[in-house]
Protein backbone atom coordinates (compact mmCIF):
# COMPACT_ATOMS: atom_id res chain seq x y z
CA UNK A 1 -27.07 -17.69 -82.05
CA UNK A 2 -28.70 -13.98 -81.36
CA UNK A 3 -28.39 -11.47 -83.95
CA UNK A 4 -26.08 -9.46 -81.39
CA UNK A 5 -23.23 -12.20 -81.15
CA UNK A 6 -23.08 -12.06 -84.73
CA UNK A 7 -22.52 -8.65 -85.02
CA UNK A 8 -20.26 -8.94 -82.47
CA UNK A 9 -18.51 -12.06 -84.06
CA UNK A 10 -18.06 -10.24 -87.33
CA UNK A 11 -17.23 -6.53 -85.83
CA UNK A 12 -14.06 -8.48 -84.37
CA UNK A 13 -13.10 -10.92 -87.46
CA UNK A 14 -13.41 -7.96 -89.52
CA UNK A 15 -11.31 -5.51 -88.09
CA UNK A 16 -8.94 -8.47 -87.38
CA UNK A 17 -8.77 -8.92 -91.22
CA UNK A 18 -7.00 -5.62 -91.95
CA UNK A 19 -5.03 -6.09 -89.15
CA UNK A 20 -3.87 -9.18 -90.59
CA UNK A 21 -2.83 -7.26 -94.27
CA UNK A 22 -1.10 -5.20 -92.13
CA UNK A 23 0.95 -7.71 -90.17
CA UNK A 24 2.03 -9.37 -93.95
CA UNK A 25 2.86 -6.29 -95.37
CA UNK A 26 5.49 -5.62 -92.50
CA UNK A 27 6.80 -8.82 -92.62
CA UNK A 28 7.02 -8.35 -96.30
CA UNK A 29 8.68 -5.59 -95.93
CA UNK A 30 11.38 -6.48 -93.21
CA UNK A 31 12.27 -9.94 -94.91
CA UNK A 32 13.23 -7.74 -98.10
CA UNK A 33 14.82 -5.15 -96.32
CA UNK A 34 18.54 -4.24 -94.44
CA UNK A 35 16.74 -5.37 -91.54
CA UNK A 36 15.95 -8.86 -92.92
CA UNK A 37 18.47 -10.30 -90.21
CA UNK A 38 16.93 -8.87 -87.62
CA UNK A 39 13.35 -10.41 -88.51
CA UNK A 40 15.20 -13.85 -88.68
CA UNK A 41 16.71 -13.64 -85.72
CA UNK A 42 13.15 -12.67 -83.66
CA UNK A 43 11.51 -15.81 -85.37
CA UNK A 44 14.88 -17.71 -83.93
CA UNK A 45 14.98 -16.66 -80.59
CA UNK A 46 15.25 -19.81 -78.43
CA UNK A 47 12.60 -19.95 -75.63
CA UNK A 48 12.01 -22.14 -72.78
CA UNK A 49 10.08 -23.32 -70.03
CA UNK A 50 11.78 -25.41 -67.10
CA UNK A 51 9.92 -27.06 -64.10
CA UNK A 52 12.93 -29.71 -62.46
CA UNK A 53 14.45 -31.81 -65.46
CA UNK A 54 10.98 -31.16 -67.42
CA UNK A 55 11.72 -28.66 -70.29
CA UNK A 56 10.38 -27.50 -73.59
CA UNK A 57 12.80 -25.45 -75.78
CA UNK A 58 11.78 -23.84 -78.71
CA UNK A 59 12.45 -20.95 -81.26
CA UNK A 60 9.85 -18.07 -80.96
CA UNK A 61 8.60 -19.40 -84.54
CA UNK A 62 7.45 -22.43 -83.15
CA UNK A 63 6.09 -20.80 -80.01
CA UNK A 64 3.67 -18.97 -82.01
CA UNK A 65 2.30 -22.17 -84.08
CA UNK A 66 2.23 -24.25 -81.88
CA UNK A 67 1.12 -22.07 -78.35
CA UNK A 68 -0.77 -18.81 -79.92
CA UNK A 69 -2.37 -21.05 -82.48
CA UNK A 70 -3.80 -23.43 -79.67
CA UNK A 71 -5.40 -20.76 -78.47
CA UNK A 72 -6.95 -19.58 -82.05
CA UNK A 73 -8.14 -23.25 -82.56
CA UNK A 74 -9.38 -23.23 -79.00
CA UNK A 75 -11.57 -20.70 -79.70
CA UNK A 76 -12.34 -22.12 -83.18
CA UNK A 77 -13.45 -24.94 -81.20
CA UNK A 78 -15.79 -22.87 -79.09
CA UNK A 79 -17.43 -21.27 -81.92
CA UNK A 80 -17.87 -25.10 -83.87
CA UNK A 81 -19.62 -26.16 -80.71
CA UNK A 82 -21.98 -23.27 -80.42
CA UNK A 83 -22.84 -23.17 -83.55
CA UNK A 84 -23.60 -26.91 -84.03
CA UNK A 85 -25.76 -26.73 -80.56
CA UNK A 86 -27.91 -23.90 -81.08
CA UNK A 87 -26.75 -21.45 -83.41
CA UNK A 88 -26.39 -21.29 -87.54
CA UNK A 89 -25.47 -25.00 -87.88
CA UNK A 90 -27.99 -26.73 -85.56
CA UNK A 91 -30.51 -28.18 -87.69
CA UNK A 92 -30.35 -29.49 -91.11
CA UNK A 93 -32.04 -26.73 -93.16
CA UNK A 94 -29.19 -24.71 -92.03
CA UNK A 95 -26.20 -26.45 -92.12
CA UNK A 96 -27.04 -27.75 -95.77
CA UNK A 97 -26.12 -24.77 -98.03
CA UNK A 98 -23.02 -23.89 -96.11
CA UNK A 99 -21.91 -27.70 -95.73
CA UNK A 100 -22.12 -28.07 -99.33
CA UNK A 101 -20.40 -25.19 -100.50
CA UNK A 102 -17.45 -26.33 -97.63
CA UNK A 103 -17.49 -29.62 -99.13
CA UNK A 104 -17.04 -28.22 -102.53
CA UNK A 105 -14.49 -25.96 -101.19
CA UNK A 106 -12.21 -28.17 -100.09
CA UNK A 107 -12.29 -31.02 -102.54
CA UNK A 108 -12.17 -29.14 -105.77
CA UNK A 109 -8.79 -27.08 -104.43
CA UNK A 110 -7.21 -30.20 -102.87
CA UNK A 111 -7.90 -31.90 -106.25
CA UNK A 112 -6.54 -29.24 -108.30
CA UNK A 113 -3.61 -29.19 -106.73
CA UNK A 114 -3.41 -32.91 -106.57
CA UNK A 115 -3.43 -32.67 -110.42
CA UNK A 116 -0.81 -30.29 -111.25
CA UNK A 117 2.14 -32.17 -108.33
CA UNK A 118 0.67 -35.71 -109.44
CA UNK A 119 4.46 -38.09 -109.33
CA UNK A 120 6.26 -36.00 -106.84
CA UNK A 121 5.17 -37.96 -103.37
CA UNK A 122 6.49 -35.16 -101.01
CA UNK A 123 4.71 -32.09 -102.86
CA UNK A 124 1.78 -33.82 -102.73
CA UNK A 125 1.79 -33.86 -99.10
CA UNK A 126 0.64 -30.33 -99.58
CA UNK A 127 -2.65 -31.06 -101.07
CA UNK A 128 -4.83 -29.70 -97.97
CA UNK A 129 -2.89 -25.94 -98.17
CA UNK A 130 -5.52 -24.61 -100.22
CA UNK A 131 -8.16 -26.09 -99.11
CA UNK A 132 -8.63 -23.93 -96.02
CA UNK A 133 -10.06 -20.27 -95.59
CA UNK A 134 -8.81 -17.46 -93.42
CA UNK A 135 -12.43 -16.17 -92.08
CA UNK A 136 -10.73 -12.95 -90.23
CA UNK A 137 -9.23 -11.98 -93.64
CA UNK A 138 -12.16 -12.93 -95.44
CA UNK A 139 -14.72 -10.87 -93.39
CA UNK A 140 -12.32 -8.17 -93.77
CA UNK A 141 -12.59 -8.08 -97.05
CA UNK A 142 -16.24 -8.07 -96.80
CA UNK A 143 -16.83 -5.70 -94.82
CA UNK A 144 -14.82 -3.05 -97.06
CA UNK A 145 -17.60 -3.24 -99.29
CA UNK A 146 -19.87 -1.58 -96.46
CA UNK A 147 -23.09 -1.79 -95.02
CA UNK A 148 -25.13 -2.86 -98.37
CA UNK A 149 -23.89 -6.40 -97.85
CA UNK A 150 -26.70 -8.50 -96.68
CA UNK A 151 -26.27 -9.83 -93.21
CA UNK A 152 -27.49 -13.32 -94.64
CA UNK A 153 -24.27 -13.43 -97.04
CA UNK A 154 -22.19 -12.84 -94.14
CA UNK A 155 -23.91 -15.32 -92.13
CA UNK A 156 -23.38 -17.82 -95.12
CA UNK A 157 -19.57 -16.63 -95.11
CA UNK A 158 -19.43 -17.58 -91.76
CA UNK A 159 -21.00 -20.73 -91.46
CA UNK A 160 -18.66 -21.81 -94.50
CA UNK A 161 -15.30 -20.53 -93.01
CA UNK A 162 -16.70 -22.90 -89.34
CA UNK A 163 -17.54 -25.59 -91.17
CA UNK A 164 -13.94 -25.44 -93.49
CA UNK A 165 -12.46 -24.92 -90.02
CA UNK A 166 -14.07 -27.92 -88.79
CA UNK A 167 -12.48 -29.60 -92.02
CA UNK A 168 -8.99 -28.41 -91.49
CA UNK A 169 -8.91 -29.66 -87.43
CA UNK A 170 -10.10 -33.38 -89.02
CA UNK A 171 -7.29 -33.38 -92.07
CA UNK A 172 -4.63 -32.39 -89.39
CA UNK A 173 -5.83 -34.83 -86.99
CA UNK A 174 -5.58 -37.43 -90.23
CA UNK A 175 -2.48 -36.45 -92.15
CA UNK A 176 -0.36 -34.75 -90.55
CA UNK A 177 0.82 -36.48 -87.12
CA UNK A 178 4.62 -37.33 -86.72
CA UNK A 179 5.69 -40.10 -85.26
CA UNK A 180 3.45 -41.07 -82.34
CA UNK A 181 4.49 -41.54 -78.27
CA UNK A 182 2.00 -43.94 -76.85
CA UNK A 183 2.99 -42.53 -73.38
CA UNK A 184 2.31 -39.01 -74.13
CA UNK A 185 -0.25 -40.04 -76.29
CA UNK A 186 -1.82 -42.01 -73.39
CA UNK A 187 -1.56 -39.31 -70.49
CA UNK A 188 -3.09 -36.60 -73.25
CA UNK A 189 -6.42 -39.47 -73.03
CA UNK A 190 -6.79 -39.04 -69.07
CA UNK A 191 -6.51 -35.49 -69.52
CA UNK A 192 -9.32 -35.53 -71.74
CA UNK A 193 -11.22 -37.93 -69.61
CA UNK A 194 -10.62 -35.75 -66.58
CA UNK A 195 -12.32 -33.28 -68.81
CA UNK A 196 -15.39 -34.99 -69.44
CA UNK A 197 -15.45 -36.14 -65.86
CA UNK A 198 -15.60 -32.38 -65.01
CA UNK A 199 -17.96 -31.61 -67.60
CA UNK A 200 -20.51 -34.50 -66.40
CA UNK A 201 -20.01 -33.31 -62.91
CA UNK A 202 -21.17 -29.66 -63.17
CA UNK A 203 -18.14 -27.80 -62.45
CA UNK A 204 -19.35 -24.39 -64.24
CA UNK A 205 -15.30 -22.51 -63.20
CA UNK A 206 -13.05 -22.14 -66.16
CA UNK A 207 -9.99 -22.18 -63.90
CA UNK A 208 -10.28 -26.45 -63.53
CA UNK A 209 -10.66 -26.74 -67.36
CA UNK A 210 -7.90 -24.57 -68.36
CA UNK A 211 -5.77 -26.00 -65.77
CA UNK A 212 -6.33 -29.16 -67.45
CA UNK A 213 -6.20 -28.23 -70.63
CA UNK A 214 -2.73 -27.14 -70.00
CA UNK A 215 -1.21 -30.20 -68.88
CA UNK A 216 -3.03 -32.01 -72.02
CA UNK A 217 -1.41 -29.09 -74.25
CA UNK A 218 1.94 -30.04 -73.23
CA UNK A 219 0.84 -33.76 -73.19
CA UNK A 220 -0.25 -33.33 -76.82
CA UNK A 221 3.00 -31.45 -77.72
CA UNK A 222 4.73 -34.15 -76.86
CA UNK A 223 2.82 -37.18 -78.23
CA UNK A 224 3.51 -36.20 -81.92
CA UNK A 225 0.03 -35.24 -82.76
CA UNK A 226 0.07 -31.48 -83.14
CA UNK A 227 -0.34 -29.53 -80.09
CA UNK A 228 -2.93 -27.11 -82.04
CA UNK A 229 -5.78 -30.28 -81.55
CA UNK A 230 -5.62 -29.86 -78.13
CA UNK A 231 -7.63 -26.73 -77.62
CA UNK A 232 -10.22 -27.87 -80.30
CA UNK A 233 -10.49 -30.90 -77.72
CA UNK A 234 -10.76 -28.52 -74.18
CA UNK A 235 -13.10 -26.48 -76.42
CA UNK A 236 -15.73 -29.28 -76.72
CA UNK A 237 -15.34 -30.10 -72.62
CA UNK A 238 -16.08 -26.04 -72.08
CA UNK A 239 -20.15 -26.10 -70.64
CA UNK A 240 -22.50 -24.33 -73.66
CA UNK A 241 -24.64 -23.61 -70.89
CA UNK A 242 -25.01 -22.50 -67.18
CA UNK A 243 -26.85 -25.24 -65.39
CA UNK A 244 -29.36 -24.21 -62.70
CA UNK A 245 -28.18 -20.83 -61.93
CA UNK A 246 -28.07 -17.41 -63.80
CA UNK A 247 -25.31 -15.85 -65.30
CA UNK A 248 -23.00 -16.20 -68.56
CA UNK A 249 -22.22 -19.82 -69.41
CA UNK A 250 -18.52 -20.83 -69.42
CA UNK A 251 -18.41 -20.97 -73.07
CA UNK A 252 -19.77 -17.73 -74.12
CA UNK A 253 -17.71 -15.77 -71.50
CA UNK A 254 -14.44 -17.47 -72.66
CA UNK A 255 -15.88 -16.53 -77.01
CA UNK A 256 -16.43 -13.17 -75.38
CA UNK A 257 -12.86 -12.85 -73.72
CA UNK A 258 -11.00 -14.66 -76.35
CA UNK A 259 -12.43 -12.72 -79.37
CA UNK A 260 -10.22 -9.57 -78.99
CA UNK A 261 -6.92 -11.48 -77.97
CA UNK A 262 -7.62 -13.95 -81.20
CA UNK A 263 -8.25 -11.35 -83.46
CA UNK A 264 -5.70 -8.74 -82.37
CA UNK A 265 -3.17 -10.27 -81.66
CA UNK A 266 -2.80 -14.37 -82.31
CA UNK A 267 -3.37 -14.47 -85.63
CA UNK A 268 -1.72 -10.90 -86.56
CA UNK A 269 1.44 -12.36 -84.16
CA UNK A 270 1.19 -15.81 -86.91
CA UNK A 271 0.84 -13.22 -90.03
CA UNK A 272 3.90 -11.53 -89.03
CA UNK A 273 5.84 -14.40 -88.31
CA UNK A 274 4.92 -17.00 -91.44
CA UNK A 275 3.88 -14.20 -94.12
CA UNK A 276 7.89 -13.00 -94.54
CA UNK A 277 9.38 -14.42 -97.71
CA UNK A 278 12.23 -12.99 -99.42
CA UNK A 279 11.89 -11.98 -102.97
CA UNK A 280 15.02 -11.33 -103.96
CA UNK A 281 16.17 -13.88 -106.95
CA UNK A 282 12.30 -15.22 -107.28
CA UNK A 283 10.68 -14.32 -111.06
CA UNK A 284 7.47 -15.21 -112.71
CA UNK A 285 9.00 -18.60 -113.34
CA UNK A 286 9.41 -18.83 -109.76
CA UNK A 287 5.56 -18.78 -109.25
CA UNK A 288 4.82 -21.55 -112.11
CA UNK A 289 6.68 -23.79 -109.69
CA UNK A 290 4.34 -26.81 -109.47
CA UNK A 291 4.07 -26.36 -105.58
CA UNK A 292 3.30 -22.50 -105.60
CA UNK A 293 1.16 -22.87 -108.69
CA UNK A 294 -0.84 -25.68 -106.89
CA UNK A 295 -1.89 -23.94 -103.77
CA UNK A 296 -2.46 -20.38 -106.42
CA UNK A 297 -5.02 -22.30 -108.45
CA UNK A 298 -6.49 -23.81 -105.89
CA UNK A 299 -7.36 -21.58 -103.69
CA UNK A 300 -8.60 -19.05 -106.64
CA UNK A 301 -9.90 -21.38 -109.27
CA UNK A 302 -10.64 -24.30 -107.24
CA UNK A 303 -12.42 -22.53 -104.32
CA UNK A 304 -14.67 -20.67 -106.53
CA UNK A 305 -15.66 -23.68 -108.79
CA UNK A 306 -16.07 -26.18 -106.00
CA UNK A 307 -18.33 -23.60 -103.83
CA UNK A 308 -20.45 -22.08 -106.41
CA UNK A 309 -20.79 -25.02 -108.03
CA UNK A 310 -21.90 -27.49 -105.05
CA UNK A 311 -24.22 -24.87 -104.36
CA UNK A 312 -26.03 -24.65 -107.69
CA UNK A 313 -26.50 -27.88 -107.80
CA UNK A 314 -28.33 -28.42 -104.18
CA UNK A 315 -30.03 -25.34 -105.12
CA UNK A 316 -31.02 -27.12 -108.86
CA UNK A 317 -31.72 -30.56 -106.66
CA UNK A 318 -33.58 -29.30 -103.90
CA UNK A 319 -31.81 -29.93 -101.09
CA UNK A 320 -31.20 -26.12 -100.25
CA UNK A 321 -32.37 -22.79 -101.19
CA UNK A 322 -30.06 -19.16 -101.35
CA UNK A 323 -30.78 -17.28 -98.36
CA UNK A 324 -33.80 -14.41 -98.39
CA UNK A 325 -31.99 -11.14 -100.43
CA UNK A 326 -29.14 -13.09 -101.83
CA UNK A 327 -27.93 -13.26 -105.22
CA UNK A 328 -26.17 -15.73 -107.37
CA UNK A 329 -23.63 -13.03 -108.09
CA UNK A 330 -22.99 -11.64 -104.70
CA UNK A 331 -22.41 -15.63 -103.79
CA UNK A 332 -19.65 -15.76 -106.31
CA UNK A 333 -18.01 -12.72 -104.93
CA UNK A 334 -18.09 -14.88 -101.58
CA UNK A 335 -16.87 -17.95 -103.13
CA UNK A 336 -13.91 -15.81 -104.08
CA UNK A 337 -13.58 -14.31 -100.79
CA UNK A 338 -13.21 -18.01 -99.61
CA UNK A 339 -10.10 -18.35 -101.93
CA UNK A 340 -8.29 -16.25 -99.05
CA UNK A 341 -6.54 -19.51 -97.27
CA UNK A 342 -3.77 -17.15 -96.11
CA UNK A 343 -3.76 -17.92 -91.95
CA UNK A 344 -4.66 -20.95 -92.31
CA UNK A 345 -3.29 -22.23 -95.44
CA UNK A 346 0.33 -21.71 -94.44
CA UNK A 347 -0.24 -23.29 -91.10
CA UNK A 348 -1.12 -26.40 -92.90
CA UNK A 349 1.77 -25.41 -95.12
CA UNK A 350 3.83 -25.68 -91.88
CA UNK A 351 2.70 -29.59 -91.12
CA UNK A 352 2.85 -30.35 -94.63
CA UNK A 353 6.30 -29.63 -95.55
CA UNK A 354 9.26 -30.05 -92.42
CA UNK A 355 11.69 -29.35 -95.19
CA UNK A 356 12.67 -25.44 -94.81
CA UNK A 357 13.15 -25.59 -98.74
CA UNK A 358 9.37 -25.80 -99.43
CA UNK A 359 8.66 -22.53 -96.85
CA UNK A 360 9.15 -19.93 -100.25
CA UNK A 361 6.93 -21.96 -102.35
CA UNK A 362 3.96 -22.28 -99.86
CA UNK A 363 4.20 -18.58 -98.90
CA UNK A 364 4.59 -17.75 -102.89
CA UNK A 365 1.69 -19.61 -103.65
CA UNK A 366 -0.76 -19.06 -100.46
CA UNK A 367 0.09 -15.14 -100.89
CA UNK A 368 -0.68 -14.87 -104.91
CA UNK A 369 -3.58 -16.89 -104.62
CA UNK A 370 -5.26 -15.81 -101.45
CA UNK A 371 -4.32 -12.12 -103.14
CA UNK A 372 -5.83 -12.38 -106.69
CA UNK A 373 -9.24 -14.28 -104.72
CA UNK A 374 -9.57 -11.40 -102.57
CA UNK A 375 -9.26 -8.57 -104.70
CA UNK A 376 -11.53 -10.20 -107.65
CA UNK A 377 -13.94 -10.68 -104.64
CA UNK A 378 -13.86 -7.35 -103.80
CA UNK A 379 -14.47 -5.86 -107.18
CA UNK A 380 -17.16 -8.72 -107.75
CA UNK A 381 -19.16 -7.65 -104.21
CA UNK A 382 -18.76 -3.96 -104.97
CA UNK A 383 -20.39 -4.17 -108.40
CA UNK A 384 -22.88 -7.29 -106.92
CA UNK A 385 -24.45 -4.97 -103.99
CA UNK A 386 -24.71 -1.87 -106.24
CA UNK A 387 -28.28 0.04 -105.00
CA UNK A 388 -30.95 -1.56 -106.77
CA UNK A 389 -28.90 -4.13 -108.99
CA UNK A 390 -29.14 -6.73 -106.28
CA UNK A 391 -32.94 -5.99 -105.49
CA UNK A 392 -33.43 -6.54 -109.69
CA UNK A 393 -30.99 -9.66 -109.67
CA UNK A 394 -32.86 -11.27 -105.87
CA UNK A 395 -36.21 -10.65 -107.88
CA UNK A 396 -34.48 -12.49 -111.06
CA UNK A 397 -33.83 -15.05 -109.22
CA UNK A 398 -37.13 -15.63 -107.05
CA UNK A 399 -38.34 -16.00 -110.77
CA UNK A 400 -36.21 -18.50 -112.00
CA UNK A 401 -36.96 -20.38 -108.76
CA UNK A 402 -40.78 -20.28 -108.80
CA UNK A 403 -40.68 -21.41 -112.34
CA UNK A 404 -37.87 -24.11 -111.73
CA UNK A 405 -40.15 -25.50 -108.87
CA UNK A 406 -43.64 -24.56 -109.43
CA UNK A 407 -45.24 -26.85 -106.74
């Protein structure tokens, strides 16, 4: 992946992430508000589409989970297959300190919160919530401490937030399906082989793909499996690379085109719409809750734990080294950042619970959490990037490493 796509990759995801404050705070402030009706009655507004008897009818809530967010998992999916191709995740040396801190930052959440709802069988359908990281929030966090944050760390940050990405699309393919229709089901398969076929063929115009990848979106919706999976699934059909002719590749012209609409509006349009909670009648009690409390310490306790300490110990093994002008403390402030599930954690908070009862607890707990892990993080990265305190702690470190493996 050129250095220029990054930049351009995190220019959008970070500007994106105090976009997406912004969105939460409104919603915030209109679900606690006089005008708390009319914010309920937006996210209600029925919605259809019609062709003949064919219909699908749906409040604008579930419009935007289930059709913007195809679209923000569609490119998700173009990014995963980029990266894993040719870009920060394509060879082993690469993929090994990021894919251990992901693994780490999933399990030791999911387990924490396993812990503390162990006995109550429908809570602990939430244990994925905090396992997930909001990379648009995440980089926008970053990127308020300014320019003295190595490029490498945000490399790492970003190769983490894929790979958890790439985590999230498996557990929701896994766990959280409703009640399957082989017929939909079925007719969402020839779509996808129709894809491939496409693929195999040649055909280098997005129109045929996206065509397509409609009719399996719909096909999806209907099947029970959630209709999100189907743009991971046209993602990995898109070409990576334009075959015997110049010109942008299919794939990198739809990142390119996609990146602004994502990051500008998709996931703000989610943040609005799943970040309102009402406070009124809620205390401190009220976040001790074993649900909110789960995802809370998860996502800060269990993200940081899990990711700095799968790290140190492939570092300690061998199997990985920190990236050139990194420190161990400027990789804790990004372990932190991680704890920022918000977007993503309360869409898996949507699968997990269908019971409306549970939306206050997963939007208590995803909001105090991803809060306290991303202003620790902050604080951490503005003290860790200090001029010359990380030069002194990077030349520390080479040290310790030299004399920790002296052949």
């Amino acid at each position: 992946m050129p250095l220029t796509a990054i930049r351009e990759f995190l220019r959008h995801e970070s500007a994106s992430g105090l976009i997406l404050v912004a969105a939460a705070i409104l919603a915030l402030i209109l679900d606690n508000s006089p005008l708390a009706w009319l914010y309920d009655s937006l996210l209600a507004t029925p919605m259809a589409v019609q062709i003949g008897q064919f219909e699908i009818h749906k409040p604008l809530l579930l419009w935007i989970n289930d059709g913007l967010m195809a679209v923000f998992f569609f490119l998700v999916g173009l990014e995963i297959k980029r990266e894993v191709l040719e870009g920060e995740l394509s060879s082993r040396a690469q993929i090994a300190l990021p894919g251990m801190a992901a693994v780490g930052g999933m399990a030791l959440p999911a387990m924490i919160y396993a812990a503390i709802n162990w006995g109550d069988d429908v809570a602990l359908r939430g244990w994925a919530i905090p396992a997930a990281t909001d990379i648009a929030f995440a980089l926008g966090i970053l990127s308020l401490v300014g320019a003295r944050v190595p490029i490498a760390l945000k490399i790492f940050l970003l190769a983490l937030a894929i790979l958890d990405d790439l985590g999230a699309i498996v557990i929701i393919a896994l766990f959280y399906t409703a009640d399957l229709s082989t017929e939909a089901l079925a007719l969402s398969g020839i779509c996808l082989v129709a894809l491939v076929v496409i693929n195999r063929l040649g055909v280098m115009r997005v129109a045929p793909y996206i065509l397509i990848g409609a009719v399996m979106w719909v096909c999806v919706l209907k099947s029970g499996v959630h209709a999100t999976l189907a743009g991971v699934a046209l993602a990995m059909a898109i070409p990576l690379r334009a075959r015997g002719r110049a010109g942008v590749a299919p794939l990198r012209g739809l990142e390119h085109m996609l990146h602004p609409w994502v990051a500008y509006l998709v996931l703000p349009a989610f943040a609005f719409a799943n970040a309102g909670v009402s406070l009124s009648g809620l205390s401190f009690a009220s976040l001790l809750a074993p649900v909110p409390l789960g995802i809370a310490a998860g996502l800060f306790f269990g993200k940081q734990i899990g990711i700095l300490g799968f790290v140190r110990a492939a570092v300690w093994l061998g199997l990985c080294r920190l990236p050139t002008g990194v420190t161990w403390l400027q990789l804790y402030g990004v372990s932190l950042l991680a704890g920022i599930g918000f977007t993503m954690s309360l869409f898996i908070g949507t699968l997990a619970f269908e019971d409306p009862a549970f939306a206050t607890d997963v939007r208590l707990g995803v909001l105090g959490g991803s809060t306290c892990a991303g202003v620790l993080g902050y604080l951490v990265l503005r003290f860790a990037t200090r001029p010359g305190l990380a030069g002194k702690l990077a030349e520390a470190n080479a040290v310790r490493e030299a004399g920790a493996n002296p052949h």
